[in-house]
C-alpha atoms as a PDB file:
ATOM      1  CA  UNK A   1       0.000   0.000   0.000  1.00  0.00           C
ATOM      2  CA  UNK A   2       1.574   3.469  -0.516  1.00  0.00           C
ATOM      3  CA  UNK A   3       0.717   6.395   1.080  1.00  0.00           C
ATOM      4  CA  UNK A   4       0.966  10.189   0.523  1.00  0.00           C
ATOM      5  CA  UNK A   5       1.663  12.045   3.431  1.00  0.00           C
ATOM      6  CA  UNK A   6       1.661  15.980   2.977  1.00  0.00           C
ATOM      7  CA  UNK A   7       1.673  18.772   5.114  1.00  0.00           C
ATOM      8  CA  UNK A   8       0.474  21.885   3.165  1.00  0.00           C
ATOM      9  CA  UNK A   9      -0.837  25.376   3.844  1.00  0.00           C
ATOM     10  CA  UNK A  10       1.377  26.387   6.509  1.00  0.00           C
ATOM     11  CA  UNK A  11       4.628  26.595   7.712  1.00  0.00           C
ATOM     12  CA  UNK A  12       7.739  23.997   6.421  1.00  0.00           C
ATOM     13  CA  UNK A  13       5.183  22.361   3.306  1.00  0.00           C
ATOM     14  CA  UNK A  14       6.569  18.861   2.438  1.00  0.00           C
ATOM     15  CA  UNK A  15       5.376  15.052   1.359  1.00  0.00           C
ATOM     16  CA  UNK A  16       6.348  11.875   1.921  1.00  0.00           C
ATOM     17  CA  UNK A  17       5.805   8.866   0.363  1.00  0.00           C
ATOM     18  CA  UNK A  18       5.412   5.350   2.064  1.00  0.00           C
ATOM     19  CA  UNK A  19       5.059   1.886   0.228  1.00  0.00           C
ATOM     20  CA  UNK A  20       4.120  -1.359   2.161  1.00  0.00           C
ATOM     21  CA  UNK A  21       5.703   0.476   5.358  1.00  0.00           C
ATOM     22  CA  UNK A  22       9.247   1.590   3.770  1.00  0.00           C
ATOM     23  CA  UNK A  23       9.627   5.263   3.562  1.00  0.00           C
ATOM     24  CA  UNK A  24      10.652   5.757  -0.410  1.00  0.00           C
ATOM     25  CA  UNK A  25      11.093   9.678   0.019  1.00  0.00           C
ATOM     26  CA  UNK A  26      10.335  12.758   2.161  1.00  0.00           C
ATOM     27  CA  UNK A  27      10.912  16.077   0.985  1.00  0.00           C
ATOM     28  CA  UNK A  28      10.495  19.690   1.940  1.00  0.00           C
ATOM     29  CA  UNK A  29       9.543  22.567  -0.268  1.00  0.00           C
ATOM     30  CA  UNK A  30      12.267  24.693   1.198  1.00  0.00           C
ATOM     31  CA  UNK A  31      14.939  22.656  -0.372  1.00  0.00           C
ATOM     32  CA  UNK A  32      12.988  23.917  -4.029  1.00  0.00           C
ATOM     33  CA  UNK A  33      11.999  27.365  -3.187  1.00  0.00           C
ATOM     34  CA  UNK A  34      15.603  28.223  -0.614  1.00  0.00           C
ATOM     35  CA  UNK A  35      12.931  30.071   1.667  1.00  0.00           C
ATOM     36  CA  UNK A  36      13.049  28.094   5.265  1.00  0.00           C
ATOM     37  CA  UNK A  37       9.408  27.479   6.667  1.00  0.00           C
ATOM     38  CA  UNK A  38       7.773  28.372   3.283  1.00  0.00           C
ATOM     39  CA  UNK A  39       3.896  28.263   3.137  1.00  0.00           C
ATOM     40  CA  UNK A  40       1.806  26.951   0.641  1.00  0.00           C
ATOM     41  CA  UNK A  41       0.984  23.614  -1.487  1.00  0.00           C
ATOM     42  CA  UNK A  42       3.611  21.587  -2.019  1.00  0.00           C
ATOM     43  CA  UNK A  43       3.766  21.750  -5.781  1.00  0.00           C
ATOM     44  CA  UNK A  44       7.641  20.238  -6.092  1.00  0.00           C
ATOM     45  CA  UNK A  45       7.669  17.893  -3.850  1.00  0.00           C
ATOM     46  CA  UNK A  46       5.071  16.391  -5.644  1.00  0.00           C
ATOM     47  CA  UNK A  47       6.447  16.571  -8.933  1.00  0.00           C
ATOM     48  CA  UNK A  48       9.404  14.652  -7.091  1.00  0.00           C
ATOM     49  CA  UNK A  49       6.976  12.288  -6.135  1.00  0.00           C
ATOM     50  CA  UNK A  50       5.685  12.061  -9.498  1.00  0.00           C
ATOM     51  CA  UNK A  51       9.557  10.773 -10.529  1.00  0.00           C
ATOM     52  CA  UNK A  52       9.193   7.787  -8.092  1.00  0.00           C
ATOM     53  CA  UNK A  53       5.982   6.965  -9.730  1.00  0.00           C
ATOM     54  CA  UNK A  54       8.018   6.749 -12.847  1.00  0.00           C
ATOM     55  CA  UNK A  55       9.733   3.909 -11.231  1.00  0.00           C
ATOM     56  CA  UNK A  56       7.002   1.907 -11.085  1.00  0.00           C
ATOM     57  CA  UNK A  57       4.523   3.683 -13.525  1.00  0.00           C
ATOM     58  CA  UNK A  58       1.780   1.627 -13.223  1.00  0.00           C
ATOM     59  CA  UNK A  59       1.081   1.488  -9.504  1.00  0.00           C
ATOM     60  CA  UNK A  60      -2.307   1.626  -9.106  1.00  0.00           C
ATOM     61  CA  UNK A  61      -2.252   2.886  -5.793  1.00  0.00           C
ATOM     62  CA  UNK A  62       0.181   5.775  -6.057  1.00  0.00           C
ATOM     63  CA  UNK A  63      -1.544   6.980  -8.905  1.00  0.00           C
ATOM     64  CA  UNK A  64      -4.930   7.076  -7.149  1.00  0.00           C
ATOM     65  CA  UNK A  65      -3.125   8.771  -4.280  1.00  0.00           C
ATOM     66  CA  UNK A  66      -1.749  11.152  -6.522  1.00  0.00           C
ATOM     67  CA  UNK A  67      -5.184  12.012  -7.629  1.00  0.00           C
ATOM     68  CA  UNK A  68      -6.286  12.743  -4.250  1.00  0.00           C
ATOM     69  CA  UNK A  69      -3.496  15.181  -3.558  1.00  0.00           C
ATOM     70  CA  UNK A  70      -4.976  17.010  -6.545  1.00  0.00           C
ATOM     71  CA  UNK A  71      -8.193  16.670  -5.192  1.00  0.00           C
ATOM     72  CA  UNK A  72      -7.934  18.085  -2.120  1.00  0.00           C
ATOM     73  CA  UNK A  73      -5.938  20.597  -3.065  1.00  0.00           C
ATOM     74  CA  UNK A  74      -9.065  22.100  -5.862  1.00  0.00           C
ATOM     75  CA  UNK A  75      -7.202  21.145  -8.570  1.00  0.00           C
ATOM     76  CA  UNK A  76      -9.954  18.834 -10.547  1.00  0.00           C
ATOM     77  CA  UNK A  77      -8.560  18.476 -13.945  1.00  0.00           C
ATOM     78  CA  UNK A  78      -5.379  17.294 -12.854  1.00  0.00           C
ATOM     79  CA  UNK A  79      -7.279  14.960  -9.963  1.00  0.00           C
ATOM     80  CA  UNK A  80      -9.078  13.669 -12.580  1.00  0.00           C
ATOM     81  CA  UNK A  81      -5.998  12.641 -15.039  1.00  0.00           C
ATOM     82  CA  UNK A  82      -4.906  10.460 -11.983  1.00  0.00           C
ATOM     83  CA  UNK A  83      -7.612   8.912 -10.837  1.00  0.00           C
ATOM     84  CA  UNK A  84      -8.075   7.682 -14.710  1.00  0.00           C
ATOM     85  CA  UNK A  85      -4.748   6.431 -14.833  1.00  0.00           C
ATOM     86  CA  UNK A  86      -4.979   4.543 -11.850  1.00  0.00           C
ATOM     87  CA  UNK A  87      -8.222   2.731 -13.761  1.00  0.00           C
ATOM     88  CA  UNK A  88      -6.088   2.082 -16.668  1.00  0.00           C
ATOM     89  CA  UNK A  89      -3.660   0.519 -14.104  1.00  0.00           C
ATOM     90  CA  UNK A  90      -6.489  -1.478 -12.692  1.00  0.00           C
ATOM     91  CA  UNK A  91      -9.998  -1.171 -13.703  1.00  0.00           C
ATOM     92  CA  UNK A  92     -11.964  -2.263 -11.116  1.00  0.00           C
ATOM     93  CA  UNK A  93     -10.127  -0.008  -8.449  1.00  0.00           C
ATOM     94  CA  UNK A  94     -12.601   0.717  -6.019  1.00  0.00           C
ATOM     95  CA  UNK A  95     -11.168   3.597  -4.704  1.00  0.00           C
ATOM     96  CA  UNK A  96      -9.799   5.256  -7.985  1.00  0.00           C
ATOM     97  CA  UNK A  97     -13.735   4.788  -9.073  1.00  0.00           C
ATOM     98  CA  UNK A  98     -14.846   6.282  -6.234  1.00  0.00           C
ATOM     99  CA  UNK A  99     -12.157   9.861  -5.943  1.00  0.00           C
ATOM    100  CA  UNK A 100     -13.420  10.205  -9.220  1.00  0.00           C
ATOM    101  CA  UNK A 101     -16.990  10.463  -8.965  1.00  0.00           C
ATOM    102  CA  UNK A 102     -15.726  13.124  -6.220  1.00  0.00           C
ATOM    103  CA  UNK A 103     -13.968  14.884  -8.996  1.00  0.00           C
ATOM    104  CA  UNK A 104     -17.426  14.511 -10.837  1.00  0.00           C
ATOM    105  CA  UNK A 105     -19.626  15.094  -8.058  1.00  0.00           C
ATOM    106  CA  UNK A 106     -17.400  18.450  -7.567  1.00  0.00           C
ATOM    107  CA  UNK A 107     -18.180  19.482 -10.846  1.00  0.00           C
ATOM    108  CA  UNK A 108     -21.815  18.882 -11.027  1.00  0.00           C
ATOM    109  CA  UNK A 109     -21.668  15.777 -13.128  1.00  0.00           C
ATOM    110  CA  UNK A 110     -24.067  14.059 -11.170  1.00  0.00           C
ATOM    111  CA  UNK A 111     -24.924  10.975 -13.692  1.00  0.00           C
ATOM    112  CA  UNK A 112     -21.180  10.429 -14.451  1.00  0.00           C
ATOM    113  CA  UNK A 113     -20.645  10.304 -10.486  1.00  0.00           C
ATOM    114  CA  UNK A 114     -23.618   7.879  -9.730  1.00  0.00           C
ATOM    115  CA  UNK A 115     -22.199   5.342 -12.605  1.00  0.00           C
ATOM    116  CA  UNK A 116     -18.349   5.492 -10.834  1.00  0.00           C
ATOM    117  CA  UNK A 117     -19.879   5.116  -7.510  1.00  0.00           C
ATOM    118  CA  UNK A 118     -21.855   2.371  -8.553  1.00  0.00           C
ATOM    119  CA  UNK A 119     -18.749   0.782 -10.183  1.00  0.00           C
ATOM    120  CA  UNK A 120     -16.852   0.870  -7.254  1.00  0.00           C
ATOM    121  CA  UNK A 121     -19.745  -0.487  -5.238  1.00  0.00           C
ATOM    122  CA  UNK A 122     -19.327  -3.697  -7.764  1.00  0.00           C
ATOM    123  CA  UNK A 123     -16.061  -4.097  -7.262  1.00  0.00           C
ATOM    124  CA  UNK A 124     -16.298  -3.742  -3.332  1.00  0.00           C
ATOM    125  CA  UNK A 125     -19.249  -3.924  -2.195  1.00  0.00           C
ATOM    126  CA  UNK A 126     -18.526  -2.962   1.141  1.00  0.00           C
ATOM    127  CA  UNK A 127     -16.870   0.287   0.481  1.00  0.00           C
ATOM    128  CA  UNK A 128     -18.466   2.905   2.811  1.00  0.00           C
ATOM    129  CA  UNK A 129     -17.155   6.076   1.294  1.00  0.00           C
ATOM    130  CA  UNK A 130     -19.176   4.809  -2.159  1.00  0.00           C
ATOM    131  CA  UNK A 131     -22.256   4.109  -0.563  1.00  0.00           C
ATOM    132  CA  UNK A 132     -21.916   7.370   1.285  1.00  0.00           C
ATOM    133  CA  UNK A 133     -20.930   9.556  -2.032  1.00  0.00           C
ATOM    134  CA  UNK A 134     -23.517   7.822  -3.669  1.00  0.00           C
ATOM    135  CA  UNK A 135     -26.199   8.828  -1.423  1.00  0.00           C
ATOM    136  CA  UNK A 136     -25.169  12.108  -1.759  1.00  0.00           C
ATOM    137  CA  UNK A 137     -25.234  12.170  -5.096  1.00  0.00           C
ATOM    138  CA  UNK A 138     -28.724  10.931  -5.160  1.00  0.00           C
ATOM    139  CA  UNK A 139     -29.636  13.641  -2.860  1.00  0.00           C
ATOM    140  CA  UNK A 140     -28.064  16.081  -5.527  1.00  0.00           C
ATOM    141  CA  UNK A 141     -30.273  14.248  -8.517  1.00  0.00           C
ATOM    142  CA  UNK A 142     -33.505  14.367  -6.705  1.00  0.00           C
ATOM    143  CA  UNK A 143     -33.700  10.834  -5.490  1.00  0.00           C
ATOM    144  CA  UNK A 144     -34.230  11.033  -2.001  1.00  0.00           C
ATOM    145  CA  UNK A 145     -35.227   7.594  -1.666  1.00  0.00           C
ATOM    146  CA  UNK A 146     -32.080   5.770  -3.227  1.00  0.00           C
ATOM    147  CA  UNK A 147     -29.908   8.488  -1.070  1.00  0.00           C
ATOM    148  CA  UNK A 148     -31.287   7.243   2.030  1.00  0.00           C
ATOM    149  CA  UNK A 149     -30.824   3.611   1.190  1.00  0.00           C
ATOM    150  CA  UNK A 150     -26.995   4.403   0.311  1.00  0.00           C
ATOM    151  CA  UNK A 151     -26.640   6.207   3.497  1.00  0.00           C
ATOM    152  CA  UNK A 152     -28.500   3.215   6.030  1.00  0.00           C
ATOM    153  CA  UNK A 153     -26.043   0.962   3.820  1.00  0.00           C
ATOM    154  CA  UNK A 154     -22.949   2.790   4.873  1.00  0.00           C
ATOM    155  CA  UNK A 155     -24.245   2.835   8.160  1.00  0.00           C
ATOM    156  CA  UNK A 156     -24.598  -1.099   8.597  1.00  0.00           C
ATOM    157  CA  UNK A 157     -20.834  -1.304   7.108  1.00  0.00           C
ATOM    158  CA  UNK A 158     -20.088   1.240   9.727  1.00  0.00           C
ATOM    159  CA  UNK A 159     -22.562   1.995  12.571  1.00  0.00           C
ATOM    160  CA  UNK A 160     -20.172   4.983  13.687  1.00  0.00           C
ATOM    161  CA  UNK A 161     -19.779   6.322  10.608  1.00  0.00           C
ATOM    162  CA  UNK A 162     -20.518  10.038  11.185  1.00  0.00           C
ATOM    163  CA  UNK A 163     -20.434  11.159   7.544  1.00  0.00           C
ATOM    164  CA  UNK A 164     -23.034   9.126   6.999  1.00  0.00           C
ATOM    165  CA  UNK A 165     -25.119   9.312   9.832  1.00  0.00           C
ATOM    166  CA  UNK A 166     -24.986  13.619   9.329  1.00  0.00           C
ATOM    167  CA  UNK A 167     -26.249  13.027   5.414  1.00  0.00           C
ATOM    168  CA  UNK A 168     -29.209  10.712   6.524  1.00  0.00           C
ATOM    169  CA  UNK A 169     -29.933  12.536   9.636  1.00  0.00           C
ATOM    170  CA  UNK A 170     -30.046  15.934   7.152  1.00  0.00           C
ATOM    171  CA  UNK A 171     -32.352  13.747   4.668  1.00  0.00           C
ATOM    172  CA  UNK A 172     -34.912  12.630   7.262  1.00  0.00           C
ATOM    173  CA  UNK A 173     -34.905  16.283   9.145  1.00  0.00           C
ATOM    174  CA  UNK A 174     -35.639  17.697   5.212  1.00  0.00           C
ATOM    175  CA  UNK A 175     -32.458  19.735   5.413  1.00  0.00           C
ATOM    176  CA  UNK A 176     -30.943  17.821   2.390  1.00  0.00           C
END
């Protein structure tokens, strides 16, 4: 499993990258910009992360985490370019389908969210965050009643999940 740690927005803005519990690098910005503490996203050390994923340019995961960096920092176009490269890696990614009807949810493409949800739902059918993202996409689309069957879904995969439990409670109260 890789992950992508970053630290972003504030003072000394780095990332590191971890795969199957072996650091493979860490990296400030400073060392790029020569300004100590610098602020901000961490645009370089990404793209040096981006060099280790040339190492092993198929890895499904690191491209999917990639995506998510670009994802949560706004950037959509750029999440989305990921995300799809992780399903050319492996198509039935759950959680590359899934960031990507985020990406599509984000920009208001509600139908092409509901089929990526659903797609990652078929490939793991107990992945919470789908059946959550696909309730809210539901909501979104005017389908109250499918929403609130994704939501009491997510819920029985995860009694204490409290994304979930806000979006139905929010449904039911008719503040959704």
């Amino acid at each position: 499993m890789n992950i992508l740690g970053l630290n972003a927005y504030h003072g000394d803005v780095s990332a590191v990258l971890v795969r199957d519990g072996q650091l493979i690098c860490a990296i400030e910005e400073e060392r790029f910009r020569r300004i100590k503490h610098c602020a901000g996203f961490p645009d370089r050390a990404i793209a040096e992360y981006s060099k280790a994923l040339q190492l092993e340019p198929r890895d499904a995961e690191a491209l999917n985490d990639l995506g998510v960096v670009y994802l949560d920092g706004g950037n959509l176009n750029e999440a989305l370019k990921w995300f799809n490269a992780a399903l050319i890696a492996v198509p039935a990614y759950a959680d590359a389908h899934t960031n990507r009807g985020l990406v599509f949810l984000a920009a208001g493409q509600l139908d092409a969210a509901i089929q990526d949800f659903r797609a990652a739902i078929a490939s793991d059918s107990r992945h919470v965050e789908a059946h959550n993202s696909l309730g809210v996409a539901y909501v979104r689309s005017g389908r109250p009643t499918e929403a609130a069957a994704e939501f009491r879904e997510a819920l029985r995969l995860r009694p204490g999940d409290a994304r979930a439990r806000s979006n139905l409670d929010a449904l039911v109260s008719g503040k959704r």
